[in-house]
Protein backbone atom coordinates (compact mmCIF):
# COMPACT_ATOMS: atom_id res chain seq x y z
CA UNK A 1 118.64 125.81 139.44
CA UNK A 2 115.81 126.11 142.12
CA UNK A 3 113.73 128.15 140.40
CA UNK A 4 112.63 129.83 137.38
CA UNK A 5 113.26 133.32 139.13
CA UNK A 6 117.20 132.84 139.03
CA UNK A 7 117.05 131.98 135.24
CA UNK A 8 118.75 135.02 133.39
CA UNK A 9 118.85 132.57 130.24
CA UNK A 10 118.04 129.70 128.71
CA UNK A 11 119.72 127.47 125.62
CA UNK A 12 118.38 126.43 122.90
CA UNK A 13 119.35 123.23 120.63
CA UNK A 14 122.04 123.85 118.33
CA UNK A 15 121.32 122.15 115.03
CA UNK A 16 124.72 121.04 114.42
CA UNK A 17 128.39 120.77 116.79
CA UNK A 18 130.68 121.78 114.12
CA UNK A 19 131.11 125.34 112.56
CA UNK A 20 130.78 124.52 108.90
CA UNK A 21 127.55 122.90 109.38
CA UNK A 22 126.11 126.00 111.28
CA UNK A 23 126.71 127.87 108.43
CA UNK A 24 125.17 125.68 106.36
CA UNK A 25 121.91 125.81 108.28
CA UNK A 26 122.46 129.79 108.46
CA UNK A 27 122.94 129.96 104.80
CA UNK A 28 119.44 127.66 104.34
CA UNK A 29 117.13 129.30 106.78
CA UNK A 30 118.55 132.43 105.38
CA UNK A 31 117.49 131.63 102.00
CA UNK A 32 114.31 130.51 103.18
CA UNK A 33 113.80 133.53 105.21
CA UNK A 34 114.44 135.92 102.21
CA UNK A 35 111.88 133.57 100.10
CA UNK A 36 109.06 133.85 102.61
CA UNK A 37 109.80 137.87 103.32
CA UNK A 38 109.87 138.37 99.49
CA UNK A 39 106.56 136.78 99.24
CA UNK A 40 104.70 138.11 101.93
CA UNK A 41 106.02 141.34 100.65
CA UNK A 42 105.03 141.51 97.65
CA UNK A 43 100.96 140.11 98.67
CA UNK A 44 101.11 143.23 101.02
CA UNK A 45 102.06 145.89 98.15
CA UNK A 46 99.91 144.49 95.55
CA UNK A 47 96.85 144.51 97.98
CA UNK A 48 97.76 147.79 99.45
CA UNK A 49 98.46 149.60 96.00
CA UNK A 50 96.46 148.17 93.38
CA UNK A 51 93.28 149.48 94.25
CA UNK A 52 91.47 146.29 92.02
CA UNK A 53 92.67 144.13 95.23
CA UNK A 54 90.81 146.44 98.06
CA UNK A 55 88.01 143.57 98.00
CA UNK A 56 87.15 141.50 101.45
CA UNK A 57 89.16 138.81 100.25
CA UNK A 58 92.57 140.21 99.62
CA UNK A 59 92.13 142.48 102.76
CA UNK A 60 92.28 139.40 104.86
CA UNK A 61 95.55 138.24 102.79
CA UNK A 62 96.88 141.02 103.42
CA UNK A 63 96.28 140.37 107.06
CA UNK A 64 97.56 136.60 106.35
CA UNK A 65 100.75 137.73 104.63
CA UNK A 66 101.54 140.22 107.87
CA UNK A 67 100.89 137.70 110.01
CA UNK A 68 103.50 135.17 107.94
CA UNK A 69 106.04 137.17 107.88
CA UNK A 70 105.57 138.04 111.79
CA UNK A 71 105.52 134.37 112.21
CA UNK A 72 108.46 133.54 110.55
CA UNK A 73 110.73 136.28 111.90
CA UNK A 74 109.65 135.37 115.53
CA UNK A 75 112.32 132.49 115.03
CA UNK A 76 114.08 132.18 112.42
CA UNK A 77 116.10 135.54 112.73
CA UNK A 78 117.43 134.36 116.35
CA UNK A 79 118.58 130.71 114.81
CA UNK A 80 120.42 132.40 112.19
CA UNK A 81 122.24 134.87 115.02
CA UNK A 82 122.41 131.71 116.88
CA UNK A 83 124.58 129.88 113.97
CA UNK A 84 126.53 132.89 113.03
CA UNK A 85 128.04 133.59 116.54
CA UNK A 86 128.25 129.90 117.53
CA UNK A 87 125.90 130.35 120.74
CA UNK A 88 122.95 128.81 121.83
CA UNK A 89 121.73 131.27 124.64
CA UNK A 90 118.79 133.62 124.19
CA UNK A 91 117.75 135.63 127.50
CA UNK A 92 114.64 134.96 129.72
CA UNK A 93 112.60 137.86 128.60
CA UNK A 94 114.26 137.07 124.96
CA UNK A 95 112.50 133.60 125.20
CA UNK A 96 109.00 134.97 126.58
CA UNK A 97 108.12 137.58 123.81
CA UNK A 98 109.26 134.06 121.81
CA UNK A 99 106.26 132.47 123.04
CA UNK A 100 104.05 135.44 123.41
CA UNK A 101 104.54 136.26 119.43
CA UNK A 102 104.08 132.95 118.27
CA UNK A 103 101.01 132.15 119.99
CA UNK A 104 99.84 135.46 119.19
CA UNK A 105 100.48 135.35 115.48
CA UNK A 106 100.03 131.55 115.14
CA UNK A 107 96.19 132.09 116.98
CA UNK A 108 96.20 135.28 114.88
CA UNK A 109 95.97 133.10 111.47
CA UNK A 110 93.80 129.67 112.49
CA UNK A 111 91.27 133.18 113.46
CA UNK A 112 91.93 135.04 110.15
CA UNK A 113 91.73 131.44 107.91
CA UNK A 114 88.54 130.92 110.09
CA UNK A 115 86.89 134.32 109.16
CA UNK A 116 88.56 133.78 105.00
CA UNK A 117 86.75 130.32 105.04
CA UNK A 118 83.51 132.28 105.87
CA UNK A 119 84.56 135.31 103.56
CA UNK A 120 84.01 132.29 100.83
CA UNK A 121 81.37 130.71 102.09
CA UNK A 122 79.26 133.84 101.65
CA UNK A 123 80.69 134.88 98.10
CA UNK A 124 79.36 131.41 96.75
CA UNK A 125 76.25 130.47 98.81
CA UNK A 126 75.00 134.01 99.68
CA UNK A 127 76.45 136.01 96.65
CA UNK A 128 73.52 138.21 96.08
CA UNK A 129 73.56 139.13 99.81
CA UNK A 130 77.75 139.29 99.74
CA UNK A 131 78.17 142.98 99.54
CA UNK A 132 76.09 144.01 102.64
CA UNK A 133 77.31 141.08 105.17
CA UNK A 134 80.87 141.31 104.15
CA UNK A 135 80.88 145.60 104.24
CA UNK A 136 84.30 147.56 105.01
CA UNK A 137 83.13 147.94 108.21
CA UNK A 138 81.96 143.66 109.09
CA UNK A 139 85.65 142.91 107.88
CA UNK A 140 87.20 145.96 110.06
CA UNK A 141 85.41 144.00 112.51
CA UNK A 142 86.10 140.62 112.25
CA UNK A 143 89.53 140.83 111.65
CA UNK A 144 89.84 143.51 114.74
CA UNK A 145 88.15 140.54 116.54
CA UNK A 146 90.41 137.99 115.18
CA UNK A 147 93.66 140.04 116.40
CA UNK A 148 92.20 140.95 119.71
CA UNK A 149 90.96 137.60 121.17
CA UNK A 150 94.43 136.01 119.79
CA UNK A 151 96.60 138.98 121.55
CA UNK A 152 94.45 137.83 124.69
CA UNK A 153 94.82 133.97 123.88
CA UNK A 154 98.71 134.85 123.47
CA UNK A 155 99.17 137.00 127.03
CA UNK A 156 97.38 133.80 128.94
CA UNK A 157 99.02 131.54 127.70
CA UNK A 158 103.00 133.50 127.90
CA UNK A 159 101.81 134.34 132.04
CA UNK A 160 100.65 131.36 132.47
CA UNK A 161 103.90 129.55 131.22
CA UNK A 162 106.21 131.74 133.06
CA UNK A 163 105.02 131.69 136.22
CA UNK A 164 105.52 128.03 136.88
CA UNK A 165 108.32 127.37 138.75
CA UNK A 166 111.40 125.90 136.31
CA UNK A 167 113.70 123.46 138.11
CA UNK A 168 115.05 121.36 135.89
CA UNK A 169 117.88 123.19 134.33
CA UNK A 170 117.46 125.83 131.26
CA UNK A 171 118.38 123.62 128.42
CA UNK A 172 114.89 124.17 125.46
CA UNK A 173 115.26 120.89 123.32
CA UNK A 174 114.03 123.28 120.67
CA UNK A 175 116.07 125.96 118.48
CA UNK A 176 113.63 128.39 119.58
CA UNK A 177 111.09 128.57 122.79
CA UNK A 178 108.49 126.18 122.89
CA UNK A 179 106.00 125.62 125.69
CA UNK A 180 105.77 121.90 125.74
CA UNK A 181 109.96 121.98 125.81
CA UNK A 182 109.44 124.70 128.80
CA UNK A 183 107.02 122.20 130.40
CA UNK A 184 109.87 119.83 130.70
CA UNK A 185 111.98 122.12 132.75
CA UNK A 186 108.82 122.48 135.43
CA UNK A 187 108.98 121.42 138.82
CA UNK A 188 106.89 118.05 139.72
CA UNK A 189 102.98 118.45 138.74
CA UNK A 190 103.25 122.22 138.38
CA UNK A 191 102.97 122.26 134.41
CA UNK A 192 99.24 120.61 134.60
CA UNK A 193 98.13 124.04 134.82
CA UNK A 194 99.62 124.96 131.41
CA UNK A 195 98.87 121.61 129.62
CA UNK A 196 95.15 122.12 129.95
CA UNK A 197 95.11 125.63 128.81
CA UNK A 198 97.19 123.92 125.96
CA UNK A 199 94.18 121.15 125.43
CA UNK A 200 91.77 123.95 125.47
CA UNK A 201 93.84 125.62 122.94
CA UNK A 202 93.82 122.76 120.50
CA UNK A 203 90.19 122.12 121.61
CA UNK A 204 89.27 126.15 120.49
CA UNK A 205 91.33 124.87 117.01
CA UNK A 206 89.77 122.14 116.56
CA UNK A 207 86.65 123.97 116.60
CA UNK A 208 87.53 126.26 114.15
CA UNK A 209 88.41 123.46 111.77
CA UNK A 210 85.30 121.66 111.68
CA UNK A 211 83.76 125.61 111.22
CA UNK A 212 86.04 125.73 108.01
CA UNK A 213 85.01 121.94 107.10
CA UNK A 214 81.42 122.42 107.33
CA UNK A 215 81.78 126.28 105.54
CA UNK A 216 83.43 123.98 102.64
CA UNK A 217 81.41 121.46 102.62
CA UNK A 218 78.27 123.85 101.79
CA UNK A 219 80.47 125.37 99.38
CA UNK A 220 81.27 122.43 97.36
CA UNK A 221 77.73 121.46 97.61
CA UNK A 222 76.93 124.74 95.88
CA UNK A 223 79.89 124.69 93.35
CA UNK A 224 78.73 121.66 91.70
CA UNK A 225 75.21 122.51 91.38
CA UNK A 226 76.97 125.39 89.08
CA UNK A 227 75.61 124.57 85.21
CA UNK A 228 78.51 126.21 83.76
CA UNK A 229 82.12 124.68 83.65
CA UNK A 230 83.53 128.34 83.29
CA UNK A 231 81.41 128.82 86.69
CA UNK A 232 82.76 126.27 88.30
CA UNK A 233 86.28 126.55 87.60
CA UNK A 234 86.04 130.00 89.33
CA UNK A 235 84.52 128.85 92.45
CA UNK A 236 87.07 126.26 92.82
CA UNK A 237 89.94 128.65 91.86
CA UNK A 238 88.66 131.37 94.68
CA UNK A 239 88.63 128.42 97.29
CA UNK A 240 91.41 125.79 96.31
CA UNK A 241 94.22 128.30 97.51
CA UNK A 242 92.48 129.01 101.03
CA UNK A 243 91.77 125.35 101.47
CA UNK A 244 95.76 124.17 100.35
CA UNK A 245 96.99 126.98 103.01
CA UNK A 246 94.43 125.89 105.67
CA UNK A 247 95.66 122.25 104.96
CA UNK A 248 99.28 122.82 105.39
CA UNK A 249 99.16 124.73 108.33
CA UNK A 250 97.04 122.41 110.12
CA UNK A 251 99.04 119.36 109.02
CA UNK A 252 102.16 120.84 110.13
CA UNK A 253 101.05 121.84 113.69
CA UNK A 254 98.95 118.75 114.31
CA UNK A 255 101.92 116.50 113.55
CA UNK A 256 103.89 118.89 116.02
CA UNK A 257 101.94 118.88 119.15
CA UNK A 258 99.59 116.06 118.66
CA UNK A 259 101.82 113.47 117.98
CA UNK A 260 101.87 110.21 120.30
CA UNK A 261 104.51 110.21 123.31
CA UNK A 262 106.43 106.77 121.84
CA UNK A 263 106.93 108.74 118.43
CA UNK A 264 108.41 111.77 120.61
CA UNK A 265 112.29 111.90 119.94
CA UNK A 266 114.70 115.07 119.47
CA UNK A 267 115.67 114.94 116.00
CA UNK A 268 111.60 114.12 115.13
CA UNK A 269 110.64 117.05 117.45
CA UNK A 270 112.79 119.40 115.20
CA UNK A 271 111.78 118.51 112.15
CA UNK A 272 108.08 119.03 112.73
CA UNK A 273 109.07 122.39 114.26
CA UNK A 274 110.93 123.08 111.08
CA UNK A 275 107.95 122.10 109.26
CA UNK A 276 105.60 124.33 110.59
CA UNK A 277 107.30 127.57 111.62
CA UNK A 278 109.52 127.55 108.04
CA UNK A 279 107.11 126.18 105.66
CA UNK A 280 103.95 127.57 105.74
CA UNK A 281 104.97 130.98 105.73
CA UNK A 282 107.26 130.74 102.94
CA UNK A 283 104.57 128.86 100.66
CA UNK A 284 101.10 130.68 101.04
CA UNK A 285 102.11 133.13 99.00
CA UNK A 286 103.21 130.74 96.22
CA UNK A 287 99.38 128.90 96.67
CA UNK A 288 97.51 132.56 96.56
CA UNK A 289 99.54 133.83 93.51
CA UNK A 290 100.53 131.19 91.25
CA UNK A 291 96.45 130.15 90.72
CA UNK A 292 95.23 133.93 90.78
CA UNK A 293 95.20 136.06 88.62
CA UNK A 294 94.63 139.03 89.62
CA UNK A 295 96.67 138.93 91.64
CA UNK A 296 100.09 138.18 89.10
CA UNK A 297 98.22 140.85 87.12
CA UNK A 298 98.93 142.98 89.96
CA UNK A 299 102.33 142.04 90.83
């Protein structure tokens, strides 16, 4: 194929050849899928009905949890499809809101983990001043802020992508569209464009990690200055779930894109993708409930 502007398709990797294996995978990420949307479900009714919840921090759970289940249903419906009718093909534009929607919603919560980290920085180091820095209004705004720049992070990098020229067939060594498998289809030197914006991605992530490390680090400091054990034990239980999620979904999509070249192989590539579009979404809600109460009280 010359170029990317006689594409009507592209492929994507088929996790197994034979038929009773497809199902098998259908009948897992389907199970897995209903997990994470039961989840994520029921962290958005609590938080929206029980009016106990409508507190800073649950409003940006609420935002995690939409996010999640955005996340996870960018890909794993179209697998599933995939399996079921024994075809790999998914159509150009099919493949661009792909990568528009996952960079959007994947930028969407590294932001809105960011902007939680700070919710409990304040709540622990600044509690008496909590109320007026974290008003209805600051949150409105942050999170507004955390959408917006992400939605804008997302459209760069999907135009950006798809307007270098593709030459090099319209097989995705991925079972759903990934840039850096894109890349490989580019023409000559014309994906150095794109892999810089991608360093500057992971450099603008990397930047909001140390923010969370430091915000934690001041946190801890302040924690176990707490006389009380009682006290303590509810610091750590407000922060231990944001800090396991932040964890996992760091760990997951370091191991996917910053992984050395000689490590690079197929089967490893779709593992960590596995890893990080499946698994965090389906276990954040497990961290945030099963060590608060309030919310399990709620639910």
């Amino acid at each position: 194929m010359s170029n990317s502007s006689s594409l009507n398709e592209f492929l994507l990797l088929a996790f197994a050849d034979t038929w009773e294996l497809q199902l098998l995978q259908f009948a897992l990420f389907l199970g897995i899928y209903l997990a994470a949307l039961l989840g994520n479900g029921l962290i958005i009714t609590a938080v929206a009905c029980d009016h106990h919840l409508h507190t800073p921090m649950y409003f940006f759970l609420l935002n995690l949890s939409v996010l999640d289940l955005g996340f996870i249903s960018t890909t794993v419906p179209k697998s599933m499809a995939n399996s079921l009718w024994d075809t790999r093909a998914i159509s150009y534009s099919g493949c661009a809101a792909q990568v528009f929607l996952l960079f959007f919603l994947l930028g969407g919560e590294y932001s809105v983990l960011t902007v939680m980290a700070y919710d409990r920085y304040v709540a622990i180091c600044r509690p008496l001043h909590y109320g007026t820095i974290m008003g209805s209004r600051a949150c409105v705004k942050m999170t507004a802020a955390a959408w917006g720049a992400s939605f804008l992070y997302s459209v760069m990098h999907t135009a950006n992508t798809f307007s270098i020229p593709l030459c090099q067939g319209n097989i995705v060594d991925q079972f759903f569209c990934e840039i850096p498998q894109i890349l490989k289809l580019s023409c000559s030197d014309s994906y150095l464009r794109e892999a810089g914006l991608i360093v500057v991605s992971l450099c603008l992530v990397f930047g909001c990690f140390i923010f969370i490390v430091l915000s934690y680090v001041q946190i801890f400091t302040v924690v176990l200055r707490i006389p009380s054990e009682q006290g303590r034990h509810k610091a750590f239980s407000m922060c231990l779930p944001h800090l396991a999620v932040v964890s996992l979904l760091i760990s997951t999509t370091f191991s996917a894109y910053l992984k050395p070249p000689s490590l690079s192989s197929p089967a490893l590539d779709l593992v960590l993708a596995v890893l990080y579009t499946l698994v965090p979404p389906t276990v954040n809600p497990l961290i945030y409930s099963m060590r608060n109460k309030e919310v399990k009280d709620s639910l």
